[in-house]
N, C-alpha and C. Protein backbone atom coordinates (compact mmCIF):
# COMPACT_ATOMS: atom_id res chain seq x y z
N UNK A 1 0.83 -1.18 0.00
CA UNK A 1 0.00 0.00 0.00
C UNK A 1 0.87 1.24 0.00
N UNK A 2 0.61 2.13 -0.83
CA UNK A 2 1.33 3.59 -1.29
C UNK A 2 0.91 4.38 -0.30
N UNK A 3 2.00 5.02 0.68
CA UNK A 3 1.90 6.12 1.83
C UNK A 3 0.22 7.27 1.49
N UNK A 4 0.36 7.73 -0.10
CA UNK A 4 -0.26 8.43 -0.35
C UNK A 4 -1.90 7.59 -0.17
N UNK A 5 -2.05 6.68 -0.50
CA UNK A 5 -3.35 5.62 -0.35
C UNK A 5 -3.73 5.50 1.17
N UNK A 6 -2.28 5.12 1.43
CA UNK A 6 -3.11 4.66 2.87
C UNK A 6 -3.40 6.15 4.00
N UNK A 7 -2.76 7.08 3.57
CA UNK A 7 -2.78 8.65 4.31
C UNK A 7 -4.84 9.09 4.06
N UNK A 8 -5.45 8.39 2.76
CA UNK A 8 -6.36 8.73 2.60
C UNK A 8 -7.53 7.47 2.77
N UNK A 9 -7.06 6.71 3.85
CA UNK A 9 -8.10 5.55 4.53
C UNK A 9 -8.16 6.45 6.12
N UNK A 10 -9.24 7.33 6.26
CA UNK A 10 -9.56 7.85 6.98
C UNK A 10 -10.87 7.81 7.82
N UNK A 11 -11.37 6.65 7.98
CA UNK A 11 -12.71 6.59 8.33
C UNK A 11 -13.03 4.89 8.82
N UNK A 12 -13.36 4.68 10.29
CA UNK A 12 -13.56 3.38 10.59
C UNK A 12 -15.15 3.32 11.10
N UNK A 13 -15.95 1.89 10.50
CA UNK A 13 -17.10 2.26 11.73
C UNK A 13 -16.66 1.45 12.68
N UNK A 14 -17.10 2.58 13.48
CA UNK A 14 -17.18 2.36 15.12
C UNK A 14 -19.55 2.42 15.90
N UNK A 15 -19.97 1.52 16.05
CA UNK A 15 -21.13 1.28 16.46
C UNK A 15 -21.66 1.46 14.95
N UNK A 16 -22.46 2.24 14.49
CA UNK A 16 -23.05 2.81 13.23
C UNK A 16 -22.80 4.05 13.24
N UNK A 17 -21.45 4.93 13.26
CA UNK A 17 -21.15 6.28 12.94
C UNK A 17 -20.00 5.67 12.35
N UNK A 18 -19.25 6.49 11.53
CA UNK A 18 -18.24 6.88 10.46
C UNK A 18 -17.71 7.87 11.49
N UNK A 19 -16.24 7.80 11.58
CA UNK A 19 -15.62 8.91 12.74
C UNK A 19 -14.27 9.03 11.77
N UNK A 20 -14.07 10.19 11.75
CA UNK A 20 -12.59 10.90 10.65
C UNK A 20 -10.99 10.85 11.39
N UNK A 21 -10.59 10.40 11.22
CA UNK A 21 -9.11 10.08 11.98
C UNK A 21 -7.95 10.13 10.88
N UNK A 22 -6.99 10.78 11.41
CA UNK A 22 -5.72 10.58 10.44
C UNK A 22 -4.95 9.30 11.04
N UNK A 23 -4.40 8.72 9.75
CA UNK A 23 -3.69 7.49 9.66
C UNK A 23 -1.84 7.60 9.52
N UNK A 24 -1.49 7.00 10.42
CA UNK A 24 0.35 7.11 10.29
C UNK A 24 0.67 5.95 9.58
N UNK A 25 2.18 6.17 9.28
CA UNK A 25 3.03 5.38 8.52
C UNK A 25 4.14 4.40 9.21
N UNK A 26 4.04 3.57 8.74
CA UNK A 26 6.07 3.21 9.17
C UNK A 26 6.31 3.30 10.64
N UNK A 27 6.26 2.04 11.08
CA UNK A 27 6.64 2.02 12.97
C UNK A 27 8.13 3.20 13.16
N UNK A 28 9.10 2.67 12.12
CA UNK A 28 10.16 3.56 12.41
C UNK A 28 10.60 4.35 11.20
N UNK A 29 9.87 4.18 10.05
CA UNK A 29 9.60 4.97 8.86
C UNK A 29 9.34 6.81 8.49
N UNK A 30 9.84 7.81 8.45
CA UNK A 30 9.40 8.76 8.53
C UNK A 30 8.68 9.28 7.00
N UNK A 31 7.82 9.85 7.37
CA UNK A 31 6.61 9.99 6.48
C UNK A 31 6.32 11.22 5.97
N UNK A 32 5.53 11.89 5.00
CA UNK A 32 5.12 12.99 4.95
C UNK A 32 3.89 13.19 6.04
N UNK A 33 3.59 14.09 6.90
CA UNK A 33 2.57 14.23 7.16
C UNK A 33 1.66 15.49 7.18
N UNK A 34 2.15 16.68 6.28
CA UNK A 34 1.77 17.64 5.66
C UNK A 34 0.12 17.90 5.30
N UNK A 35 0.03 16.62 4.88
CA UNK A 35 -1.00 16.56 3.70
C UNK A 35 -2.06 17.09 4.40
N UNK A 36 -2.81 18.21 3.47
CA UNK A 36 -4.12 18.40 3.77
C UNK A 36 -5.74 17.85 3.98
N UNK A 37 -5.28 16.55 2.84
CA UNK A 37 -6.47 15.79 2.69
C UNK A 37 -6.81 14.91 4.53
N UNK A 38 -7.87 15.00 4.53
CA UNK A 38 -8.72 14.75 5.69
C UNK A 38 -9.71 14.02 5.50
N UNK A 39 -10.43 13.65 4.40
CA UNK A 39 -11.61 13.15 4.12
C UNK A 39 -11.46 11.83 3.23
N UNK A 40 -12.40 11.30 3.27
CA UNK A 40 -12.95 10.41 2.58
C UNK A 40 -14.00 10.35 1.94
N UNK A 41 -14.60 9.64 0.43
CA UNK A 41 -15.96 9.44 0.46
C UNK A 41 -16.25 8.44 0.87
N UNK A 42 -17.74 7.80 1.14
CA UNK A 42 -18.69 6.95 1.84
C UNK A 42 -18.51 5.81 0.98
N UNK A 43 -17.65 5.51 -0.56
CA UNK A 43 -17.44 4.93 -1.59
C UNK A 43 -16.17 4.17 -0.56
N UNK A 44 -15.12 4.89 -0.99
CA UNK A 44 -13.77 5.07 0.05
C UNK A 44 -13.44 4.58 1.10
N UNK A 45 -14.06 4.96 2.04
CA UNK A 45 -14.85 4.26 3.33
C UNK A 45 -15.02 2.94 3.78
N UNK A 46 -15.87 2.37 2.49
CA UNK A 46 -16.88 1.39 2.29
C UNK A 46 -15.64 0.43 2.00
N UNK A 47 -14.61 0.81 1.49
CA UNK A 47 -13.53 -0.20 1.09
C UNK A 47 -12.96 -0.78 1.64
N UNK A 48 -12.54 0.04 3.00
CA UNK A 48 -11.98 -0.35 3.99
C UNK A 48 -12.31 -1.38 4.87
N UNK A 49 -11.45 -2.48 5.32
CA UNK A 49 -12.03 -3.53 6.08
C UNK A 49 -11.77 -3.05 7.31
N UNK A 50 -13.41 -3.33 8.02
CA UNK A 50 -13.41 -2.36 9.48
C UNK A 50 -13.72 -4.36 10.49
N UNK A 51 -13.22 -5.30 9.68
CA UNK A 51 -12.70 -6.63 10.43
C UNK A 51 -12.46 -7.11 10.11
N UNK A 52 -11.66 -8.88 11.10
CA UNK A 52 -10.58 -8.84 10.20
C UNK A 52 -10.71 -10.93 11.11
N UNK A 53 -10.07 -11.35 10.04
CA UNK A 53 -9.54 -12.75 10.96
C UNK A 53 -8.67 -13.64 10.32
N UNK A 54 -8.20 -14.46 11.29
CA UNK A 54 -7.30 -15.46 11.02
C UNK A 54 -7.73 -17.00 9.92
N UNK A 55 -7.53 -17.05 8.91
CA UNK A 55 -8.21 -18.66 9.09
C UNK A 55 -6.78 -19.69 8.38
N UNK A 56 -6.62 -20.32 8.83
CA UNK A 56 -5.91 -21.95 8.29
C UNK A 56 -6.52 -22.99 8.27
N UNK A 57 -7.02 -23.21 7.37
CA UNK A 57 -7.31 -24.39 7.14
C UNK A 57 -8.85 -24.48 7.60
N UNK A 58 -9.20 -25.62 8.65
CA UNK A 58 -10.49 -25.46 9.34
C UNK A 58 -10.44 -24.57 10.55
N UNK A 59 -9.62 -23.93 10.81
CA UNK A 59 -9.64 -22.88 12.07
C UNK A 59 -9.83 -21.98 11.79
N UNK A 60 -10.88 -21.02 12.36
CA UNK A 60 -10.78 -19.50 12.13
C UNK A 60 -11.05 -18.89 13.31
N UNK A 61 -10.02 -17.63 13.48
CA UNK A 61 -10.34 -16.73 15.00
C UNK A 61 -10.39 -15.77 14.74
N UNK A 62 -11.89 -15.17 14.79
CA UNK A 62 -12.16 -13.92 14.80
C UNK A 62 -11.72 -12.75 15.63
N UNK A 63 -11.28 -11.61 14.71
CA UNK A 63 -10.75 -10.41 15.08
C UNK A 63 -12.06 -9.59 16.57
N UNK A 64 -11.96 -9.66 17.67
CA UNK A 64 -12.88 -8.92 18.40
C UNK A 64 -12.67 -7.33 18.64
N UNK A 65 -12.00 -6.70 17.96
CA UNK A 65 -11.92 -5.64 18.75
C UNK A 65 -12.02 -4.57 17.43
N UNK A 66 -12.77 -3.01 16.90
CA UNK A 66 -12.85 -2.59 15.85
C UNK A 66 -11.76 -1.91 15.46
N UNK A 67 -11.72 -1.87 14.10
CA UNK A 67 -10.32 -1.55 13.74
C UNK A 67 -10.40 -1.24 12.29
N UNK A 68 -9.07 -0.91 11.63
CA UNK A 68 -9.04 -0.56 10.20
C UNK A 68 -7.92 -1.68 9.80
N UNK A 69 -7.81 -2.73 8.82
CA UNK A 69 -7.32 -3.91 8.33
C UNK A 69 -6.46 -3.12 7.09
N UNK A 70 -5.62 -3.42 6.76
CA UNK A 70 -5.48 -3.44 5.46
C UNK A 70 -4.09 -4.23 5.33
N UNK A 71 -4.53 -5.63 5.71
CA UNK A 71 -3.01 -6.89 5.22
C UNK A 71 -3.38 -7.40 3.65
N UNK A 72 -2.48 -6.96 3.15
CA UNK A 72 -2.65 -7.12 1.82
C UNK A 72 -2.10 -8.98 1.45
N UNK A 73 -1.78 -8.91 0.10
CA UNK A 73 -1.52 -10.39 0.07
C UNK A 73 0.75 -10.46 0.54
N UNK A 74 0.86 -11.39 1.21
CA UNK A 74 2.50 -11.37 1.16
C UNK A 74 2.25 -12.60 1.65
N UNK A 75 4.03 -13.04 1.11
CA UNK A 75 4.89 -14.19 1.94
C UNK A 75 4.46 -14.74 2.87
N UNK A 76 4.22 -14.06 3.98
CA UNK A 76 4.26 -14.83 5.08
C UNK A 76 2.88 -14.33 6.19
N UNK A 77 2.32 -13.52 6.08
CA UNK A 77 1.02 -12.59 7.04
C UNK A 77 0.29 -12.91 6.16
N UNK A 78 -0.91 -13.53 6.92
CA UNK A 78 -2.21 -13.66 6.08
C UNK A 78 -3.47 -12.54 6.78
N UNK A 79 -2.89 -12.46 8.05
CA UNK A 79 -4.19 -11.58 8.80
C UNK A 79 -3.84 -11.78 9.85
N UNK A 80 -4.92 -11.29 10.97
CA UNK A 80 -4.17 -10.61 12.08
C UNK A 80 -5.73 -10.82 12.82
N UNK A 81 -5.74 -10.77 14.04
CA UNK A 81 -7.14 -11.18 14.94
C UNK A 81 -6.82 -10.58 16.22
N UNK A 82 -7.05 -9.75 16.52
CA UNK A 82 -7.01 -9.29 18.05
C UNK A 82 -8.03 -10.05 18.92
N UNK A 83 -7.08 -10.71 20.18
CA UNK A 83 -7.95 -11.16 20.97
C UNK A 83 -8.67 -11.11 22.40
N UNK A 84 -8.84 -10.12 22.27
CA UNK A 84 -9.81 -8.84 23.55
C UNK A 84 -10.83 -8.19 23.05
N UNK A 85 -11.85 -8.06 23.60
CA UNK A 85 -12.99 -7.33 23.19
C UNK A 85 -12.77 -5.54 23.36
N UNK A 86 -13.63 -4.83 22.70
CA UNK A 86 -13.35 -3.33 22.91
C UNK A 86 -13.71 -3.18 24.69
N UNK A 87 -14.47 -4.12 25.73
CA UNK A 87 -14.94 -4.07 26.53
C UNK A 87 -13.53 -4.37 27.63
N UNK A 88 -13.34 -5.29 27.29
CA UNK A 88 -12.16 -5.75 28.16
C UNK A 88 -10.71 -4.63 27.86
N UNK A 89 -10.29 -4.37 26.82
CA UNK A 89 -9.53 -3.46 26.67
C UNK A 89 -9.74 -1.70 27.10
N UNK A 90 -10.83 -1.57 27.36
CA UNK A 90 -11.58 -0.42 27.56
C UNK A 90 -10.72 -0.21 29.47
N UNK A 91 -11.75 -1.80 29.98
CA UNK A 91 -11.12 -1.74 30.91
C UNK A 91 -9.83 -1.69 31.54
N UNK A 92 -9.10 -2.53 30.90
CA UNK A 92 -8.10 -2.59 31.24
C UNK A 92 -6.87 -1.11 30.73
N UNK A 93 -7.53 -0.64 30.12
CA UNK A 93 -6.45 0.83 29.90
C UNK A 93 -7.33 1.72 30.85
N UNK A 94 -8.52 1.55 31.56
CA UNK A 94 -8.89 2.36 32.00
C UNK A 94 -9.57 3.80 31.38
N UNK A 95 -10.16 3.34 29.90
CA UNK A 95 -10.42 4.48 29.22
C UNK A 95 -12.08 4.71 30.29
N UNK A 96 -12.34 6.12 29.63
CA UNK A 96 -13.84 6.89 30.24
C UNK A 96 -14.78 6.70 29.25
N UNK A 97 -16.13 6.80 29.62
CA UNK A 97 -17.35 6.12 28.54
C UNK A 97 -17.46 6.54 27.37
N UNK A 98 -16.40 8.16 27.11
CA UNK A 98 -16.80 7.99 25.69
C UNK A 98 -15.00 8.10 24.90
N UNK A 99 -14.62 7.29 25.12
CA UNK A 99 -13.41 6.71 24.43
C UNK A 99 -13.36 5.36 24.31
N UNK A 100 -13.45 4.64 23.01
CA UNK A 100 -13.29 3.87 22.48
C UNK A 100 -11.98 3.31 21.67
N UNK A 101 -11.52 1.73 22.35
CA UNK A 101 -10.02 1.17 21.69
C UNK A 101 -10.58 0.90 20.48
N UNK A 102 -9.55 0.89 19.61
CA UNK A 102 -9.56 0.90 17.99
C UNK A 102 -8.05 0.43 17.48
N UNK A 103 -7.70 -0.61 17.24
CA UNK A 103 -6.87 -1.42 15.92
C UNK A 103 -6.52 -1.13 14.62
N UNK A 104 -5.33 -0.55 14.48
CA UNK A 104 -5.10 -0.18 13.07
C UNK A 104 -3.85 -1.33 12.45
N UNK A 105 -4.03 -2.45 11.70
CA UNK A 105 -3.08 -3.14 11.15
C UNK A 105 -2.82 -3.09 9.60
N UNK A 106 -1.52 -3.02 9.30
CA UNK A 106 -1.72 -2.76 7.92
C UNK A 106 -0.05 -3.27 7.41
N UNK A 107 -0.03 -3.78 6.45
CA UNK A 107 1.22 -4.72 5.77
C UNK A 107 2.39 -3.72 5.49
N UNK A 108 3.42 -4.06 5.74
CA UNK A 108 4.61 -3.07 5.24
C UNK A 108 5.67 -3.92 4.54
N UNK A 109 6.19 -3.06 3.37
CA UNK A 109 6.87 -3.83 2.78
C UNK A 109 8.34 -3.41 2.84
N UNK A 110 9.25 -4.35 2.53
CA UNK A 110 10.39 -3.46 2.55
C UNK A 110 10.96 -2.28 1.75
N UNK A 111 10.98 -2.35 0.50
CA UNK A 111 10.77 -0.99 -0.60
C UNK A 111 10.70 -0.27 -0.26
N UNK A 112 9.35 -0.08 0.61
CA UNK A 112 8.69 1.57 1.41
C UNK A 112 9.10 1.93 2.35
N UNK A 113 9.47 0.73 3.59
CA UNK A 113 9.83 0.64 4.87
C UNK A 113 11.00 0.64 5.14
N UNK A 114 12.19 1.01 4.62
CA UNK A 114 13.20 0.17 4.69
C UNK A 114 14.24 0.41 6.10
N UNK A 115 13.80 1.37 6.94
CA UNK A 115 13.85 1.58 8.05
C UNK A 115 13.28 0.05 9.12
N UNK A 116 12.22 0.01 9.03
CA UNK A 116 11.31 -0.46 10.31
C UNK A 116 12.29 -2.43 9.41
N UNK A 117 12.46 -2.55 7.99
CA UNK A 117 12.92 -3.60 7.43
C UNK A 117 14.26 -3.55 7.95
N UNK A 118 14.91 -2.65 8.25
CA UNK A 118 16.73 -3.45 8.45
C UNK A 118 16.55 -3.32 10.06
N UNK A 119 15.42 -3.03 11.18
CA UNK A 119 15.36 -3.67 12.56
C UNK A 119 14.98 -4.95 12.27
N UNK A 120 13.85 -5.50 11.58
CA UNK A 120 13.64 -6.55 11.49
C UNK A 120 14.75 -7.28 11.29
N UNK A 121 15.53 -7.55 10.47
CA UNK A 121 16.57 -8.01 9.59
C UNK A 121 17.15 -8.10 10.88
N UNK A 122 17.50 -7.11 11.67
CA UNK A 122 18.65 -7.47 12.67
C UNK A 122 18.66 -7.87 13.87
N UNK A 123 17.03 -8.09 14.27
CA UNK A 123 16.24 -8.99 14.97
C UNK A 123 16.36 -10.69 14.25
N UNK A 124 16.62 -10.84 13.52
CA UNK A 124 16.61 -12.19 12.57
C UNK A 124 18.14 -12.43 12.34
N UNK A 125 19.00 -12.02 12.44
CA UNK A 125 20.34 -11.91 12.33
C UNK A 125 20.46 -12.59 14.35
N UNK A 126 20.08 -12.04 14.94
CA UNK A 126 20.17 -12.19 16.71
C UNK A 126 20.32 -13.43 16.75
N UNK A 127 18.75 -14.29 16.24
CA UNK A 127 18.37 -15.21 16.27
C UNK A 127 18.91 -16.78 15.10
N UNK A 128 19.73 -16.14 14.09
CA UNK A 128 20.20 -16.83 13.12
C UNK A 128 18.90 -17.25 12.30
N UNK A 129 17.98 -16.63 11.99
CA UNK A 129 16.74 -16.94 10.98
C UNK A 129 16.84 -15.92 9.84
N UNK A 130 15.34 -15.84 9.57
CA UNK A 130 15.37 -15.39 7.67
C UNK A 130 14.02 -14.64 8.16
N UNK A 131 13.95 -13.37 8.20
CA UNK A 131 12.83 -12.44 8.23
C UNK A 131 11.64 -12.76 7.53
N UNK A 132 11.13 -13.23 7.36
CA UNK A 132 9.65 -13.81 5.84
C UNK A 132 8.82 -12.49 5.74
N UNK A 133 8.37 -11.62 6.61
CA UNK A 133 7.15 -10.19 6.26
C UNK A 133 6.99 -9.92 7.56
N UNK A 134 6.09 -8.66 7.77
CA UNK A 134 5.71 -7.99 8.63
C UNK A 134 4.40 -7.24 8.66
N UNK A 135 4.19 -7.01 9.69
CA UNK A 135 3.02 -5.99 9.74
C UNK A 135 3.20 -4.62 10.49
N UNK A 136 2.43 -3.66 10.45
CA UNK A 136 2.78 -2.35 11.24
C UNK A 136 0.71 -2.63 12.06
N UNK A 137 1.49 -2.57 13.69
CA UNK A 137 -0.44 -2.18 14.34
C UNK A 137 -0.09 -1.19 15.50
N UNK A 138 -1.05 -0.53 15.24
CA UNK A 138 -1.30 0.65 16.06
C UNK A 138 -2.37 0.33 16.75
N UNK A 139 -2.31 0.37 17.80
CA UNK A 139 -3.46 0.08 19.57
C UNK A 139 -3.77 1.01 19.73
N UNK A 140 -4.95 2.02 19.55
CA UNK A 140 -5.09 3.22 20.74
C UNK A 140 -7.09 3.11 20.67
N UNK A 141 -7.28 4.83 21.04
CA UNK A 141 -8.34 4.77 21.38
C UNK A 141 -8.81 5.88 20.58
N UNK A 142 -10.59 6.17 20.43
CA UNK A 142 -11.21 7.00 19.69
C UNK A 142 -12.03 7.46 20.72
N UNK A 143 -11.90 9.20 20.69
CA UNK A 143 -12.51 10.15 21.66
C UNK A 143 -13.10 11.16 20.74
N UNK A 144 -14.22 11.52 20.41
CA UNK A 144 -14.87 12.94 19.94
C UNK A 144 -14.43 12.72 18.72
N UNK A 145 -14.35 11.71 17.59
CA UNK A 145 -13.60 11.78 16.21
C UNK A 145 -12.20 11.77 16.15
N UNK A 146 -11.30 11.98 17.24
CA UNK A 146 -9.95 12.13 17.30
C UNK A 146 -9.36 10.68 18.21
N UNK A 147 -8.08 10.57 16.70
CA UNK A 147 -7.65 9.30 17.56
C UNK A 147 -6.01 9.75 18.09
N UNK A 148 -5.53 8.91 19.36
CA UNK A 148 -4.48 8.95 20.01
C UNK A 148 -4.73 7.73 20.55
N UNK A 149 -2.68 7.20 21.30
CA UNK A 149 -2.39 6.26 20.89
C UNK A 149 -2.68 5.77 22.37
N UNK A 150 -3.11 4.12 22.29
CA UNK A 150 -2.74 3.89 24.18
C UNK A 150 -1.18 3.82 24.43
N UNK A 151 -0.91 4.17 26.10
CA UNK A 151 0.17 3.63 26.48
C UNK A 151 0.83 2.13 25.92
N UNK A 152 2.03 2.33 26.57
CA UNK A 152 3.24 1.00 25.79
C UNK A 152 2.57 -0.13 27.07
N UNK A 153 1.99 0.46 27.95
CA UNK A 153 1.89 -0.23 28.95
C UNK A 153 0.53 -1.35 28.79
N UNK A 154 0.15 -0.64 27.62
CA UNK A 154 -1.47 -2.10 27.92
C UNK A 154 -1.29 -2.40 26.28
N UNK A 155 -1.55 -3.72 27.03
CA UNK A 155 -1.29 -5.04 26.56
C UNK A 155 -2.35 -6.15 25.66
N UNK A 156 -2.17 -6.81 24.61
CA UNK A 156 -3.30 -7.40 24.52
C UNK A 156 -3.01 -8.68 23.56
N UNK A 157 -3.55 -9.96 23.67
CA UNK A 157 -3.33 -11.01 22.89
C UNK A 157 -3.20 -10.90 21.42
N UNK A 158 -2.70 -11.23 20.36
CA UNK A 158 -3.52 -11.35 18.74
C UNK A 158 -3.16 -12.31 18.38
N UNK A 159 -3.52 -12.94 17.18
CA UNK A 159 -3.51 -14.40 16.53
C UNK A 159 -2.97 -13.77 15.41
N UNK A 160 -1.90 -13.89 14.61
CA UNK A 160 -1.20 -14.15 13.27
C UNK A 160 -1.05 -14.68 12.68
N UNK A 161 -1.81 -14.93 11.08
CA UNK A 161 -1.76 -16.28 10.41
C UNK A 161 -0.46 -16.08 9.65
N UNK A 162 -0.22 -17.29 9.63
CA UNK A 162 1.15 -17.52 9.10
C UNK A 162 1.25 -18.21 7.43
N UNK A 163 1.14 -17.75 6.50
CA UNK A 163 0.75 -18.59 5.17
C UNK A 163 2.26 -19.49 5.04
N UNK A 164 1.92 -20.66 4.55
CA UNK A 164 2.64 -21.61 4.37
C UNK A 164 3.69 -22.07 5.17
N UNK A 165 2.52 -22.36 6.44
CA UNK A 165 3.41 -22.75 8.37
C UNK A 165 4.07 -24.13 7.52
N UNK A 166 5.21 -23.71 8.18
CA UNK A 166 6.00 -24.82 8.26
C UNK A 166 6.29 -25.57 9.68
N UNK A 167 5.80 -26.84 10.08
CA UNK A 167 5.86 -27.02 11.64
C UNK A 167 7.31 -27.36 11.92
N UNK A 168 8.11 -27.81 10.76
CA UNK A 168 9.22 -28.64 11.11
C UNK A 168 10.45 -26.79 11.46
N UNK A 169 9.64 -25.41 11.09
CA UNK A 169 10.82 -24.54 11.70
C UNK A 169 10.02 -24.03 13.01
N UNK A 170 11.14 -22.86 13.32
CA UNK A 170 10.81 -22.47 14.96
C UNK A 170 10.56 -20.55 13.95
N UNK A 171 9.57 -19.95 15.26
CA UNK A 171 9.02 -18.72 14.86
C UNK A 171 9.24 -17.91 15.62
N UNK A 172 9.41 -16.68 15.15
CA UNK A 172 9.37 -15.75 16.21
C UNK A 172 9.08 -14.23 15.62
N UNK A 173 8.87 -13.74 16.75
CA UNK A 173 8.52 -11.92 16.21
C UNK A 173 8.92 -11.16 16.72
N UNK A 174 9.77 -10.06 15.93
CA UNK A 174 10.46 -9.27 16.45
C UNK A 174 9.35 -7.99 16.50
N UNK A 175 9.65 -7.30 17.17
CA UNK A 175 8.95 -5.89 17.61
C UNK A 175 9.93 -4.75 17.48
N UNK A 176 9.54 -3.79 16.91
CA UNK A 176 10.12 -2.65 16.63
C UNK A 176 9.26 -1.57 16.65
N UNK A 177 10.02 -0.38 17.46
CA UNK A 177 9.33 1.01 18.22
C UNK A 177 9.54 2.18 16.88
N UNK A 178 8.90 2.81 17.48
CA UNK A 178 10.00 4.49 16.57
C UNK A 178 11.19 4.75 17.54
N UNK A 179 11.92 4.67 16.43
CA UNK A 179 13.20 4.98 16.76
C UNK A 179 14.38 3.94 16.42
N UNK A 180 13.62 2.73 16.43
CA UNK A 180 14.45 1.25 16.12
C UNK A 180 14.80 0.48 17.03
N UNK A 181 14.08 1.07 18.29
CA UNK A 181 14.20 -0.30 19.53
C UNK A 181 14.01 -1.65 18.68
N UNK A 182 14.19 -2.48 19.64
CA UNK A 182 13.99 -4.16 18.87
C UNK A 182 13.65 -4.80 20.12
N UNK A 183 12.72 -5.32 20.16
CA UNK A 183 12.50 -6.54 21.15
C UNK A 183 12.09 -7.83 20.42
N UNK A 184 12.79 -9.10 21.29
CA UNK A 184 12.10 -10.22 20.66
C UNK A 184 11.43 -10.70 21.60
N UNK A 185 9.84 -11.24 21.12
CA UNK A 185 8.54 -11.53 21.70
C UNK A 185 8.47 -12.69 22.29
N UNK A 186 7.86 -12.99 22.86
CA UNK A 186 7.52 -14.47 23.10
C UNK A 186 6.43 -14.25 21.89
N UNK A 187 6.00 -15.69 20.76
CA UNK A 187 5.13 -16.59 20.39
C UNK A 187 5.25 -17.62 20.48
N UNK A 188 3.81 -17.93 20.60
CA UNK A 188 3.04 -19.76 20.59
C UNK A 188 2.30 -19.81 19.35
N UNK A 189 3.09 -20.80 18.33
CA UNK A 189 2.40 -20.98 17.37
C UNK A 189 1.75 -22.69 17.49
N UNK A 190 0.71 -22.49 16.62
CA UNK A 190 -0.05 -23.75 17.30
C UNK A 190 -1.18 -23.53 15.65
N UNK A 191 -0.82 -25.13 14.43
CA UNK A 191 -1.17 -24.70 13.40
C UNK A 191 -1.40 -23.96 12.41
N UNK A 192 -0.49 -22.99 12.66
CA UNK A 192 -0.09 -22.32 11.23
C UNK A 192 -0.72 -20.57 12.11
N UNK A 193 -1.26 -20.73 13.27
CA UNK A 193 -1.13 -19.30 13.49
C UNK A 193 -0.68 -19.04 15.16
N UNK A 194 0.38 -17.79 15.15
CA UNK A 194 0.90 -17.37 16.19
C UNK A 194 0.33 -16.49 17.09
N UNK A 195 0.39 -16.17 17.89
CA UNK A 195 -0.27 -15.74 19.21
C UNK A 195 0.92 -14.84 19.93
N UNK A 196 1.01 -13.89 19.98
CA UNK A 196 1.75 -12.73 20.73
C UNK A 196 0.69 -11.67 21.42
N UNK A 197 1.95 -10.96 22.26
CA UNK A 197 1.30 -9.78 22.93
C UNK A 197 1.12 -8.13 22.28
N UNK A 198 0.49 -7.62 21.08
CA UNK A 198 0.42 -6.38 21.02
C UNK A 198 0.60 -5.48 22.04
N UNK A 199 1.17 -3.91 22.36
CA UNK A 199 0.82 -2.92 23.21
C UNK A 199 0.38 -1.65 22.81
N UNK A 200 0.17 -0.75 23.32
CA UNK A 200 -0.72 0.26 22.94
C UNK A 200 0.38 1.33 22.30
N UNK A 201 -0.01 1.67 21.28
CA UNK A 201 0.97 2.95 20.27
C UNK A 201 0.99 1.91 19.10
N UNK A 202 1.95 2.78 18.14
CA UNK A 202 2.55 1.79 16.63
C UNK A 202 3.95 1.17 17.25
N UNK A 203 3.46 -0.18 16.29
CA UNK A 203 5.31 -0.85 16.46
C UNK A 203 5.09 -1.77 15.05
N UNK A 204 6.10 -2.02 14.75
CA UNK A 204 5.99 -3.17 13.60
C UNK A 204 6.51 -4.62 14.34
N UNK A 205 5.65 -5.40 13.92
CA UNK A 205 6.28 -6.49 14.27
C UNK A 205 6.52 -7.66 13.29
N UNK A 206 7.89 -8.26 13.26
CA UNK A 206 8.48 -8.91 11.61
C UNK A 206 8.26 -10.49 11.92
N UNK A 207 7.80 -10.88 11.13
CA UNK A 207 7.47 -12.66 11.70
C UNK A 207 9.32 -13.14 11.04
N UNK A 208 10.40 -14.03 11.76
CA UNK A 208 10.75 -14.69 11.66
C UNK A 208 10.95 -16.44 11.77
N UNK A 209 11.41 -16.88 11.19
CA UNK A 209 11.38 -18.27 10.76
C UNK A 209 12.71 -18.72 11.35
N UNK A 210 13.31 -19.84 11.58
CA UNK A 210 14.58 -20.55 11.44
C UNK A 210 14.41 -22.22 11.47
């Protein structure tokens, strides 16, 4: 997805309202963010996948929490499933009745990324593996039409499908901040999809293999 495309996916439903939010780039990617455009049409809008889920095979785990999707087709990410309700996450960040958590996941490639791509890479270098793709998700919350990010501090399950799991390698996911922190995650993969901890703000996180 082209910076300029995805700068103009501005609109998630949340209950049955359409609420206007600007969209970021690149966990550690720097971006234009100039742009004037703000809007969307209801065409536009409509395109956007406002859910999202995992499936392999005969398993599928639905995404619970609302959000804006856009995992395109790659290597190795098939989709992405958050596994907390807006209710339970609500609670647990402690938001007030009219702020609502909201999920933004969306595919990054290296070409575009090539920042948030050589942490990955050197998260996979640590470990002696082979980087396969990534995703960029942003955790926060929606107040009055305006979105901001949750703290690093709350936490939440997701399911990652993995296209063409291989059981006989070992997996893992690296996490990367702005700026190019690197952490490596704990996952439990269990049939072709992995299970990590998201936190609240943007980070990219790179699925490796070995």
């Amino acid at each position: 997805m082209s910076i300029k495309t995805f700068k103009r996916i501005l609109a998630v439903t949340i209950a049955t309202s359409m609420l206007a939010m600007p969209l970021t780039v690149g966990a550690t990617d720097s971006a234009d963010s100039t742009s004037s455009d703000s809007s969307v049409t209801r065409h536009e809008a409509a395109s956007v996948k406002t859910t999202s889920e995992v499936s392999v095979n005969d398993s599928v785990v639905q995404n619970e929490l609302p959000g804006i999707f856009e995992i395109t087709a790659s290597p190795a990410v098939t989709g992405i499933a958050v596994r907390g309700t807006a209710a339970q996450i609500k609670q647990k960040a402690g938001l007030s009745g009219n702020e609502s958590p909201l999920v933004r996941a969306y595919s990054v490639e290296r070409k575009k990324s090539p920042a948030v791509y050589a942490s990955f890479d050197a998260a996979a270098s640590i470990v002696g593996g082979k980087l396969v793709g990534g995703i960029n998700v942003d955790l926060g919350k929606v107040a009055e039409g305006k979105y901001t990010k949750l703290p690093a501090e709350v936490s939440v399950p997701a399911t990652i499908g993995i296209k063409n799991y291989n059981p006989k390698l070992n997996y893992y996911v690296a996490k990367v901040v702005s700026g190019g922190a690197i952490e490596l995650i704990p996952v439990s993969v269990e049939k072709g999809m992995a299970t990590v901890d998201i936190t609240g703000g943007l980070a990219g996180y790179g699925l490796i293999v070995k």
